[in-house]
Each structure stands twice: as C-alpha cells, then as structure tokens.
C-alpha atoms as a PDB file:
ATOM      1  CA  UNK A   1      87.860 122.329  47.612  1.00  0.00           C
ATOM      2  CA  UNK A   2      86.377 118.989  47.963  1.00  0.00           C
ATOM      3  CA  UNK A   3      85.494 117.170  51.261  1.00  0.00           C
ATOM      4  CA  UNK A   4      87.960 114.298  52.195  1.00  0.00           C
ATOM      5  CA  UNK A   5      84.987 112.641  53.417  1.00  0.00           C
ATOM      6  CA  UNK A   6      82.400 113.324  51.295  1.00  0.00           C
ATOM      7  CA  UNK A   7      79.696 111.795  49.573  1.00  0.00           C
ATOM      8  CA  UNK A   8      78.708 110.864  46.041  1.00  0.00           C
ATOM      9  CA  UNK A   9      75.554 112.409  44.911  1.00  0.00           C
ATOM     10  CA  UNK A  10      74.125 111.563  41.143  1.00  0.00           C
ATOM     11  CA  UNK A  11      72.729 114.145  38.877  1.00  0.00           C
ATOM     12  CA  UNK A  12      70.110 114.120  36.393  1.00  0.00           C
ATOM     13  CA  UNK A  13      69.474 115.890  33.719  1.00  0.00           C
ATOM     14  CA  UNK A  14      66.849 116.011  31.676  1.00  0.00           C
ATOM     15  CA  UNK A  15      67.051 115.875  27.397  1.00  0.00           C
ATOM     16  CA  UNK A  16      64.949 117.906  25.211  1.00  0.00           C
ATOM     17  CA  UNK A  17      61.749 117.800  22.742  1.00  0.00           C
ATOM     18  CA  UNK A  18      60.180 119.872  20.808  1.00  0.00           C
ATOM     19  CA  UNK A  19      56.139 120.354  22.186  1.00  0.00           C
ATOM     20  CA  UNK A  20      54.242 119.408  19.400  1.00  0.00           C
ATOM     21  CA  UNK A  21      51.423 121.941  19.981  1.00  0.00           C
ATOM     22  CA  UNK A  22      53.300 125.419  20.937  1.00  0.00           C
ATOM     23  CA  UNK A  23      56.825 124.875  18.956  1.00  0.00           C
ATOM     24  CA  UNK A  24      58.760 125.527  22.433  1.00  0.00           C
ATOM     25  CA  UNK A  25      61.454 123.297  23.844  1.00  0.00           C
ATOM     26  CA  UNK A  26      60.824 121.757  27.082  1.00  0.00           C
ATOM     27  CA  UNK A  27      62.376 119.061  29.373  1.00  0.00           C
ATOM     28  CA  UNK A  28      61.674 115.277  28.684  1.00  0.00           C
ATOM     29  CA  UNK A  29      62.641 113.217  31.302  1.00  0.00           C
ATOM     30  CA  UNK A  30      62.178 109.934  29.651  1.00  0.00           C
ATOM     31  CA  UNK A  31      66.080 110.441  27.967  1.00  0.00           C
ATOM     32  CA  UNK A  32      67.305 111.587  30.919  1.00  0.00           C
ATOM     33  CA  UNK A  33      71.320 111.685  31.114  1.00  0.00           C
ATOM     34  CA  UNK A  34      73.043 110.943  34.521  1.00  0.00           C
ATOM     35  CA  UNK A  35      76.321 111.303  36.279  1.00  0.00           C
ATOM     36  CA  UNK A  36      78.043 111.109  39.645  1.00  0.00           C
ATOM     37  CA  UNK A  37      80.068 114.070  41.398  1.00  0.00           C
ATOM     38  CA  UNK A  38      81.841 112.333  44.413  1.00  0.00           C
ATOM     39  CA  UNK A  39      83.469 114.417  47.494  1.00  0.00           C
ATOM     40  CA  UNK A  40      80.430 116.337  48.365  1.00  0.00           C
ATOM     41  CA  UNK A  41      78.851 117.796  51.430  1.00  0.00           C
ATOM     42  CA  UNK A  42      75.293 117.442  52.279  1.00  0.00           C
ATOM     43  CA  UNK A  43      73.501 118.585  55.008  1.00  0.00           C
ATOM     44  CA  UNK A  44      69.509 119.614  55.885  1.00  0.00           C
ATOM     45  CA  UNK A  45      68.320 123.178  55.220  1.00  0.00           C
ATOM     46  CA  UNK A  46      66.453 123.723  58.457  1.00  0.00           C
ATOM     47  CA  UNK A  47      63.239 126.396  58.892  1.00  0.00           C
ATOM     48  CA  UNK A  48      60.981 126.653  62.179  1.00  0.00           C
ATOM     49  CA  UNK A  49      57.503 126.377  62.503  1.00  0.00           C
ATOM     50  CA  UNK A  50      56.332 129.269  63.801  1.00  0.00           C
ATOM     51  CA  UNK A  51      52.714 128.086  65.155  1.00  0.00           C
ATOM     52  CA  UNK A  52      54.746 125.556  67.176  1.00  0.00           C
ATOM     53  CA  UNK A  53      55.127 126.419  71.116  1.00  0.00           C
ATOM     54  CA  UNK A  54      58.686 125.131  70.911  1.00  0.00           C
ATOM     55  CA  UNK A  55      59.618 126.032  67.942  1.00  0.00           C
ATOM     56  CA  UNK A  56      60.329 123.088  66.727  1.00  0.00           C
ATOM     57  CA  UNK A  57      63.276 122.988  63.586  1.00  0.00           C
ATOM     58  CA  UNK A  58      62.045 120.768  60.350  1.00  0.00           C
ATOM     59  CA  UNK A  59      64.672 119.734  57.662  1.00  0.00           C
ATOM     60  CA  UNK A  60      62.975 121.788  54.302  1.00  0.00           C
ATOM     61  CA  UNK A  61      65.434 120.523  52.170  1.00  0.00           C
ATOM     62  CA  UNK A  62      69.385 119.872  51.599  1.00  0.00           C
ATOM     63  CA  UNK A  63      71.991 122.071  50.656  1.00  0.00           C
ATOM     64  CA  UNK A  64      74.643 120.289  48.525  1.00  0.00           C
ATOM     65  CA  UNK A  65      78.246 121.567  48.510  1.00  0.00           C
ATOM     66  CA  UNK A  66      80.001 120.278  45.184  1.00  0.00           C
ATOM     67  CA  UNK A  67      83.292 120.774  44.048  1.00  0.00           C
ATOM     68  CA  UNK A  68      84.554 123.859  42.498  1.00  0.00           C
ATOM     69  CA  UNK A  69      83.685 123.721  38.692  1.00  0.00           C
ATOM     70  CA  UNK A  70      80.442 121.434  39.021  1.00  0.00           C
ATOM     71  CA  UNK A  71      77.247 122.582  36.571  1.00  0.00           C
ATOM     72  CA  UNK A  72      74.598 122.031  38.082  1.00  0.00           C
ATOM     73  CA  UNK A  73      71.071 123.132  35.962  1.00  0.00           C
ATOM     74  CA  UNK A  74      68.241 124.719  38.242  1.00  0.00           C
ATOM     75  CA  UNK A  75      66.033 122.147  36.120  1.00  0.00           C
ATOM     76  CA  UNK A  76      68.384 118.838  37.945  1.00  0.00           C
ATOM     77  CA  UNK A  77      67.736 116.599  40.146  1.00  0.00           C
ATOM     78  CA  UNK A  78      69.713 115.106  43.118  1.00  0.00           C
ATOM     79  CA  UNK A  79      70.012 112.074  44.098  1.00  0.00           C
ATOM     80  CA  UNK A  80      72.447 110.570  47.341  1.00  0.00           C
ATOM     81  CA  UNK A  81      72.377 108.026  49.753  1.00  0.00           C
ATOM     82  CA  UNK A  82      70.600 105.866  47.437  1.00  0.00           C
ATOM     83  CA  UNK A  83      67.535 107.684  48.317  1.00  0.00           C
ATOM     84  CA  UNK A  84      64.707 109.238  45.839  1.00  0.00           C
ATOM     85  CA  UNK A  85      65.325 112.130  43.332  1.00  0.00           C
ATOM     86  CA  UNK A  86      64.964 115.356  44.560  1.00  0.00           C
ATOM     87  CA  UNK A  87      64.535 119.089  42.255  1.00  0.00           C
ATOM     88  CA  UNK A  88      66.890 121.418  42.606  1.00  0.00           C
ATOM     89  CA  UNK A  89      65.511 124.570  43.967  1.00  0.00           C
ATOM     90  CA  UNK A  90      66.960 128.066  42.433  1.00  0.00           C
ATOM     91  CA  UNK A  91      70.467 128.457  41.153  1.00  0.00           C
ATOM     92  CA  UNK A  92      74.128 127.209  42.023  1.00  0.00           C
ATOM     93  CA  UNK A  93      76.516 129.761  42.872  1.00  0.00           C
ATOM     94  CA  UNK A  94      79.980 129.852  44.118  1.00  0.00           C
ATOM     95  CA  UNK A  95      80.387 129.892  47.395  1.00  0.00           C
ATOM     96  CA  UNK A  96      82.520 132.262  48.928  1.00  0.00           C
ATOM     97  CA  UNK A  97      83.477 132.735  53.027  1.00  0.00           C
ATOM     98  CA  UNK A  98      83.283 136.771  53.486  1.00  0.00           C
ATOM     99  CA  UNK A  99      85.625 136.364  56.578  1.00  0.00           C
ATOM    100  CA  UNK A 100      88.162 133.680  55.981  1.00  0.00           C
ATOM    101  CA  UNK A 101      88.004 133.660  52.083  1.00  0.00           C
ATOM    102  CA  UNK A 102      87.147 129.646  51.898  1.00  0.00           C
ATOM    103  CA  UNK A 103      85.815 128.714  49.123  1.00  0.00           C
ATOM    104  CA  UNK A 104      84.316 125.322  49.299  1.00  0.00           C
ATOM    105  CA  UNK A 105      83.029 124.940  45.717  1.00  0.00           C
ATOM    106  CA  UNK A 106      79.505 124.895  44.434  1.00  0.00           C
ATOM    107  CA  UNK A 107      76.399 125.016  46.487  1.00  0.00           C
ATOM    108  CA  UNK A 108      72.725 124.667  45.700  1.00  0.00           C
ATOM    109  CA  UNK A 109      69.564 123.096  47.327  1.00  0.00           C
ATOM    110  CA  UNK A 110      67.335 120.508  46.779  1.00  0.00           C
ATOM    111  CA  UNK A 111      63.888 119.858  47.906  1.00  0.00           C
ATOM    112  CA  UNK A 112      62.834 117.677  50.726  1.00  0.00           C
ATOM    113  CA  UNK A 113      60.200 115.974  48.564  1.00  0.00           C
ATOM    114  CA  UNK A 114      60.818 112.968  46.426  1.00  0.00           C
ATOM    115  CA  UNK A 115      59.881 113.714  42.644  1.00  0.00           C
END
C-alpha cells in the first residue's frame, strides 16, 4: 500500500572498497548511489524522559513507512523534507496489522541525528 499523500524520501547507499590494511570490505561513502521512493509515511518515534516531572515525550527518531517491495540496507541513510541525512537504525521488515491484516508496506527507523 502506498500513502495517497505521502512523501518522497531519498536513499543512500553507500559503494564498496576493499581496506587496504585488513583485506575486509567496508562502506565508502564517497561513491555513494542515491534514489527516491515517493508515497511514504513519516512520522517521529517518540520515548519519555523519565527524570522529567511531566514526563515530557521527545521525538528519538522517525519511523518511515515505504511501499511494499522497497530494500532498504540497515547501513542507508534517509533523507526527506530536504532536511540532513539520517542512519537507519536496525532492519526493515514488513509490516503486518495483527487485527485488521493491513499491510502498509515497509517500515524502518532512522535516527534523530544528522550524519
């Protein structure tokens, strides 16, 4: 499912290189790749402070609803609203309603921090 009213968010990826000293491959983000995914839903991932008195709720990130069929890497990074890049935290997964069956597409988070 996509939302009628969504947004466009822009992924990046990062290539590959070889690390000269340990032989390993590992993420260079100077040849980057890029591209959009339009209809999404974003909205802030919310946790409370708990030494507040009034408990207080602080956005901690964004969780990203993509269409169905969207690869997204837990090594991304997120961009919308032409606002900074942001890591994705953990993995994608499909999301699934347990009580109506809705199934809204991909969903994943991103940090609140700029990288």
């Amino acid at each position: 499912m996509s939302f009628p009213f969504g947004e466009t968010i822009t992924v990046h990826r990062p290539g590959t290189r070889t690390d000269p000293y340990s032989g390993e491959t590992v993420d260079d983000w100077t040849t980057k790749t890029t591209f959009e995914v339009k209809l999404c839903a974003i909205f802030p991932t919310a946790s409370l402070e708990t030494p507040s008195v009034d408990k207080s709720s602080v956005t901690s990130g964004f969780t990203i609803l993509a269409p169905a069929g969207t690869v997204i890497n837990s090594n991304d990074r997120v961009s919308f609203r032409n606002g900074p890049e942001r890591e994705v935290t953990g993995d994608s997964f499909d999301w699934h309603h347990p009580f109506t069956g809705w199934e809204p597409g991909v969903a994943f988070e991103v940090d609140s921090e700029e990288r």
